[in-house]
N, C-alpha and C. Protein backbone atom coordinates (compact mmCIF):
# COMPACT_ATOMS: atom_id res chain seq x y z
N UNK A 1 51.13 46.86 -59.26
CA UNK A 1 50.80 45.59 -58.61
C UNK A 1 50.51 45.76 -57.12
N UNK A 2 50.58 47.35 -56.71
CA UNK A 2 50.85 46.99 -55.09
C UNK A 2 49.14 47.44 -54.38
N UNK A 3 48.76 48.19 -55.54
CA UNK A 3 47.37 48.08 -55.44
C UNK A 3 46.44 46.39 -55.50
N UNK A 4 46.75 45.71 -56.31
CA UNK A 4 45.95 44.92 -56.39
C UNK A 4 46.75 43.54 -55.22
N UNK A 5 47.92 43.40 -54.81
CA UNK A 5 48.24 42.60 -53.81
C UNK A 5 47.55 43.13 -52.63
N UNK A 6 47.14 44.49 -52.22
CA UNK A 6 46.34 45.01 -51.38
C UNK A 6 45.03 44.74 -51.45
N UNK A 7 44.32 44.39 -51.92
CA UNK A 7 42.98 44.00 -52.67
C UNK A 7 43.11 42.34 -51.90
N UNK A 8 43.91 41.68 -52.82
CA UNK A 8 44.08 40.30 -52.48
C UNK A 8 44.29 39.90 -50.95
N UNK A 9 45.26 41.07 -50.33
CA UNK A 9 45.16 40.66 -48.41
C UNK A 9 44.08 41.03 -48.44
N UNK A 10 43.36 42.33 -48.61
CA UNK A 10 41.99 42.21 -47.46
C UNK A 10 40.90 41.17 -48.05
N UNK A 11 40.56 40.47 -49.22
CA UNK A 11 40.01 39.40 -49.51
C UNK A 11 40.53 38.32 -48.88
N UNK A 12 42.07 38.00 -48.70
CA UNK A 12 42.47 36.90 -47.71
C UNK A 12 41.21 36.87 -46.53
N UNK A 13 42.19 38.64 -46.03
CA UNK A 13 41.61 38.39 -44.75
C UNK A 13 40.45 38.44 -44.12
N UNK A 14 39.61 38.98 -45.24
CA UNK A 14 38.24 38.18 -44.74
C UNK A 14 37.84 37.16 -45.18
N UNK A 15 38.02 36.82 -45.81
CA UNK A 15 37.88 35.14 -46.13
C UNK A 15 37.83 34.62 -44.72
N UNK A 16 39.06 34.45 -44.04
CA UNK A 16 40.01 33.96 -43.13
C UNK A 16 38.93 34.61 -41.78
N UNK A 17 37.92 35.65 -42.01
CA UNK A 17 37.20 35.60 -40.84
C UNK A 17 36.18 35.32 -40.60
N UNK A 18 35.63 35.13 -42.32
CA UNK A 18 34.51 34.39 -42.37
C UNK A 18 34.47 32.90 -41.90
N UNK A 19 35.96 32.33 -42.29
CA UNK A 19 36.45 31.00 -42.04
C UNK A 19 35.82 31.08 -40.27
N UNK A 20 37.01 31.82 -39.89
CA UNK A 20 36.60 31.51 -38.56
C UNK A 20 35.06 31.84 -37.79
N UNK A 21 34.42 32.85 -37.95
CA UNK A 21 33.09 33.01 -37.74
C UNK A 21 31.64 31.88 -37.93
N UNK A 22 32.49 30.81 -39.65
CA UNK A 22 31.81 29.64 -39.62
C UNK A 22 31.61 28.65 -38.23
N UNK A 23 33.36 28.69 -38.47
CA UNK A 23 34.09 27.63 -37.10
C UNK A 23 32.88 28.09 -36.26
N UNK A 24 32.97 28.74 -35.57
CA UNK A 24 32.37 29.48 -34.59
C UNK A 24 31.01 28.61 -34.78
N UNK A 25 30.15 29.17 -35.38
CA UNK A 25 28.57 29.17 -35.70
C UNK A 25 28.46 27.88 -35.50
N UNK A 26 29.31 26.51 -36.26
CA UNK A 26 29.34 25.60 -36.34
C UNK A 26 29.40 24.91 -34.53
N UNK A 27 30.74 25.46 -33.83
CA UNK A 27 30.51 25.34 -32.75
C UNK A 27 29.30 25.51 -31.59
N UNK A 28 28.75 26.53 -32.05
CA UNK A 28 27.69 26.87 -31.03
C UNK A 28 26.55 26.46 -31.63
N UNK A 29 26.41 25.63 -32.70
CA UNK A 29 25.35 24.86 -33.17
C UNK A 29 24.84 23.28 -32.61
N UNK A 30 26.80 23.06 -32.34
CA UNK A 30 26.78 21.95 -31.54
C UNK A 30 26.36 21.59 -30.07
N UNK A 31 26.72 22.35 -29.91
CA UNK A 31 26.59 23.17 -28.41
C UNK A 31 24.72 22.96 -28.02
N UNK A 32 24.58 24.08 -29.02
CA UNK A 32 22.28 24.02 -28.97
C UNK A 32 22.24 22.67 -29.14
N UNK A 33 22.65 21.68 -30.26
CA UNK A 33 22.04 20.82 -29.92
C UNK A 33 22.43 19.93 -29.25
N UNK A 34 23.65 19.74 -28.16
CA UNK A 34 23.85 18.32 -27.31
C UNK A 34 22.72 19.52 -26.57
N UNK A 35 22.52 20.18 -26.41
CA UNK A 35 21.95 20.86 -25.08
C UNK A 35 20.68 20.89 -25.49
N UNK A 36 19.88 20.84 -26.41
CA UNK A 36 18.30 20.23 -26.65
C UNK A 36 18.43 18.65 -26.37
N UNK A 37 19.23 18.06 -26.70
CA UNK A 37 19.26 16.86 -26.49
C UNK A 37 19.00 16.49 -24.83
N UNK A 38 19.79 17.36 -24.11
CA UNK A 38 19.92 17.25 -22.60
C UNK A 38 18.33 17.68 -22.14
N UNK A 39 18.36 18.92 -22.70
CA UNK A 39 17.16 18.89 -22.22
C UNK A 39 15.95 18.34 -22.35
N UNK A 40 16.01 17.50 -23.65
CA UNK A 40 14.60 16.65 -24.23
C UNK A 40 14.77 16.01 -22.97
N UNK A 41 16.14 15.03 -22.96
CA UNK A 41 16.22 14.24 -21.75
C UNK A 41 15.86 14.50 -20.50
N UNK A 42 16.34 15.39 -19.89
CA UNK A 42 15.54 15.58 -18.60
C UNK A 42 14.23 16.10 -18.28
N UNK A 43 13.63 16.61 -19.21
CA UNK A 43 12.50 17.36 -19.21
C UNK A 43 11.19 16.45 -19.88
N UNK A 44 11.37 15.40 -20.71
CA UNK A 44 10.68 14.41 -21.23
C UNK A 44 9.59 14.70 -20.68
N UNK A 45 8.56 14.39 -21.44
CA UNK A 45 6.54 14.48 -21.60
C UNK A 45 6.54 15.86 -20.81
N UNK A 46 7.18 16.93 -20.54
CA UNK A 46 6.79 18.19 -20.06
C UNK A 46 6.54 18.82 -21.20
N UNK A 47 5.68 19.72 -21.41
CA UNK A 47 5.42 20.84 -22.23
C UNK A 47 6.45 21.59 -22.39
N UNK A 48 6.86 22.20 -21.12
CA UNK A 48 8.38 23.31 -20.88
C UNK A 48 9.43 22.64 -21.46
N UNK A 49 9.81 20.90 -21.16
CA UNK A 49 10.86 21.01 -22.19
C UNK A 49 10.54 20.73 -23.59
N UNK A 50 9.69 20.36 -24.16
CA UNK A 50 9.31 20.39 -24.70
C UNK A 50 9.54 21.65 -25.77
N UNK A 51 9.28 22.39 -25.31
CA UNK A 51 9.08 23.68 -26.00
C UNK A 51 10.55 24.19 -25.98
N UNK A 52 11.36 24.28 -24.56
CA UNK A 52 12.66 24.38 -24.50
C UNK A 52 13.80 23.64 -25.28
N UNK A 53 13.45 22.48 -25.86
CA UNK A 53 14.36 21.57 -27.00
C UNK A 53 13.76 22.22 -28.15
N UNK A 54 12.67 22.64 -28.47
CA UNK A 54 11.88 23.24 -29.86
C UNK A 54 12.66 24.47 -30.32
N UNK A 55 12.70 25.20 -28.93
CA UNK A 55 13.59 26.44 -29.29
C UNK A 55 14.86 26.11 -29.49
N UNK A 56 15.66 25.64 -28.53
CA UNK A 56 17.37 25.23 -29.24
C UNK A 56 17.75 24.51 -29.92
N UNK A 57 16.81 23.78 -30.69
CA UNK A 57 16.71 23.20 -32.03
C UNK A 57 16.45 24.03 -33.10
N UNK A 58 15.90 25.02 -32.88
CA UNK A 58 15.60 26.24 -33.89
C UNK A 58 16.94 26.74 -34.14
N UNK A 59 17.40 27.37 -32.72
CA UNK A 59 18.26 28.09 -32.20
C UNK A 59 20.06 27.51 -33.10
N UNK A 60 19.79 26.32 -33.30
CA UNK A 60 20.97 25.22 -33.73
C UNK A 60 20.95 25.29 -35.35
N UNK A 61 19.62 25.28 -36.58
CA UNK A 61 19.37 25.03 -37.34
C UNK A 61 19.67 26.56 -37.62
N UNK A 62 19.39 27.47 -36.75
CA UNK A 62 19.84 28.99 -37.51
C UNK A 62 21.56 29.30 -37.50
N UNK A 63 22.06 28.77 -37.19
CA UNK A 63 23.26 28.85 -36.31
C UNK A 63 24.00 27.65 -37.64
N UNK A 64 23.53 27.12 -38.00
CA UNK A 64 23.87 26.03 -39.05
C UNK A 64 24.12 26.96 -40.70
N UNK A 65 22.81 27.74 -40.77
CA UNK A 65 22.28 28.51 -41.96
C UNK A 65 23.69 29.66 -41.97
N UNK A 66 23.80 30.28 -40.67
CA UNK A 66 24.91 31.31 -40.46
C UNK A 66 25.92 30.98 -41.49
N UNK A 67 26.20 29.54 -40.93
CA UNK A 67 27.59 28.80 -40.31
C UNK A 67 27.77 28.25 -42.51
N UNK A 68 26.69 28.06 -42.60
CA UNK A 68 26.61 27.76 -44.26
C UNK A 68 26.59 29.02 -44.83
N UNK A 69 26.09 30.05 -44.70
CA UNK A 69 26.71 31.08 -45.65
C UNK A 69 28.05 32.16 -45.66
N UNK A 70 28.51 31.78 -44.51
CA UNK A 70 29.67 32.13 -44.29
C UNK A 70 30.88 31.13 -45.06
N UNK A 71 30.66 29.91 -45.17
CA UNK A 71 31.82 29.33 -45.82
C UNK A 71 31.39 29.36 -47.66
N UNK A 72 30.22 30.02 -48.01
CA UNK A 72 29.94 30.54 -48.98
C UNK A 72 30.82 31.86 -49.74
N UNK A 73 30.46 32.84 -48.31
CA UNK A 73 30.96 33.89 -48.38
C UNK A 73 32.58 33.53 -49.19
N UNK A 74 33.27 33.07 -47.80
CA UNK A 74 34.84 32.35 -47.92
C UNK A 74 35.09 32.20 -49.43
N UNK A 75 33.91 31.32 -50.19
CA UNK A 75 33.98 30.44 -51.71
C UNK A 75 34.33 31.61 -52.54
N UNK A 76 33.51 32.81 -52.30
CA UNK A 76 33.14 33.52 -53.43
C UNK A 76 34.01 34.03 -53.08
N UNK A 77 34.59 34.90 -52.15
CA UNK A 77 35.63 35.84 -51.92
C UNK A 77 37.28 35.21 -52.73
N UNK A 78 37.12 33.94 -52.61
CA UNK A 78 38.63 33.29 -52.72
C UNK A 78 38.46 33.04 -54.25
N UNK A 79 37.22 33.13 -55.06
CA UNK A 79 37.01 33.01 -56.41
C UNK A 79 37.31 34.36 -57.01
N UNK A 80 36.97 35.32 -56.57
CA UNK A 80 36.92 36.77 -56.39
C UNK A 80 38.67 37.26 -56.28
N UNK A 81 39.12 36.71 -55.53
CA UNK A 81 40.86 36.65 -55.64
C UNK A 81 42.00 36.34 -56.59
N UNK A 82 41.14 35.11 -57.16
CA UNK A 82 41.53 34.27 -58.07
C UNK A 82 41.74 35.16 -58.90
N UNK A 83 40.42 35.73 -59.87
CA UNK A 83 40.26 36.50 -60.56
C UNK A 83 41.11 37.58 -60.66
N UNK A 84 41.41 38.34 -59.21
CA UNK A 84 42.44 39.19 -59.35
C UNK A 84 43.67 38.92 -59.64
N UNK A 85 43.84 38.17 -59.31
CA UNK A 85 45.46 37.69 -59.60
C UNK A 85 45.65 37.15 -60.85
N UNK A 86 44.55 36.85 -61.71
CA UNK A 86 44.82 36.57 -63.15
C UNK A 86 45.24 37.12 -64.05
């Protein structure tokens, strides 16, 4: 058994860093976008911001995609555990 409780921590523990790496992604997604937001705002009918909200709106929506396959990751790993311990 002491093999497979070993198995089960390091699946914890990445689970548990995928968890947090989501957190993360999720955070700095928020982040791009109050900050496209700011900048639509101050930069309004310019091209530059314009283009500068285009990019950290990109920048936010990739950061989202991260932030979603990481709590994927988390799903499968903790299904993956399950299994072991059955």
């Amino acid at each position: 058994m002491g093999i497979l409780q070993d198995k089960q921590n390091i699946l914890k523990g990445i689970a548990n860093k995928a968890v947090e790496g989501a957190r993360y992604a999720k955070n700095m997604h928020d982040v791009l976008a109050q900050l496209a937001s700011e900048v639509n705002t101050q930069l309004a009918g310019s091209a530059t911001g314009e283009r500068a909200a285009f990019i950290l709106n990109d920048a936010a929506s990739e950061l989202n995609d991260v932030a979603s396959a990481l709590r994927e990751a988390e799903s499968k790993m903790a299904t993956y555990s399950n299994r072991l311990a059955s």
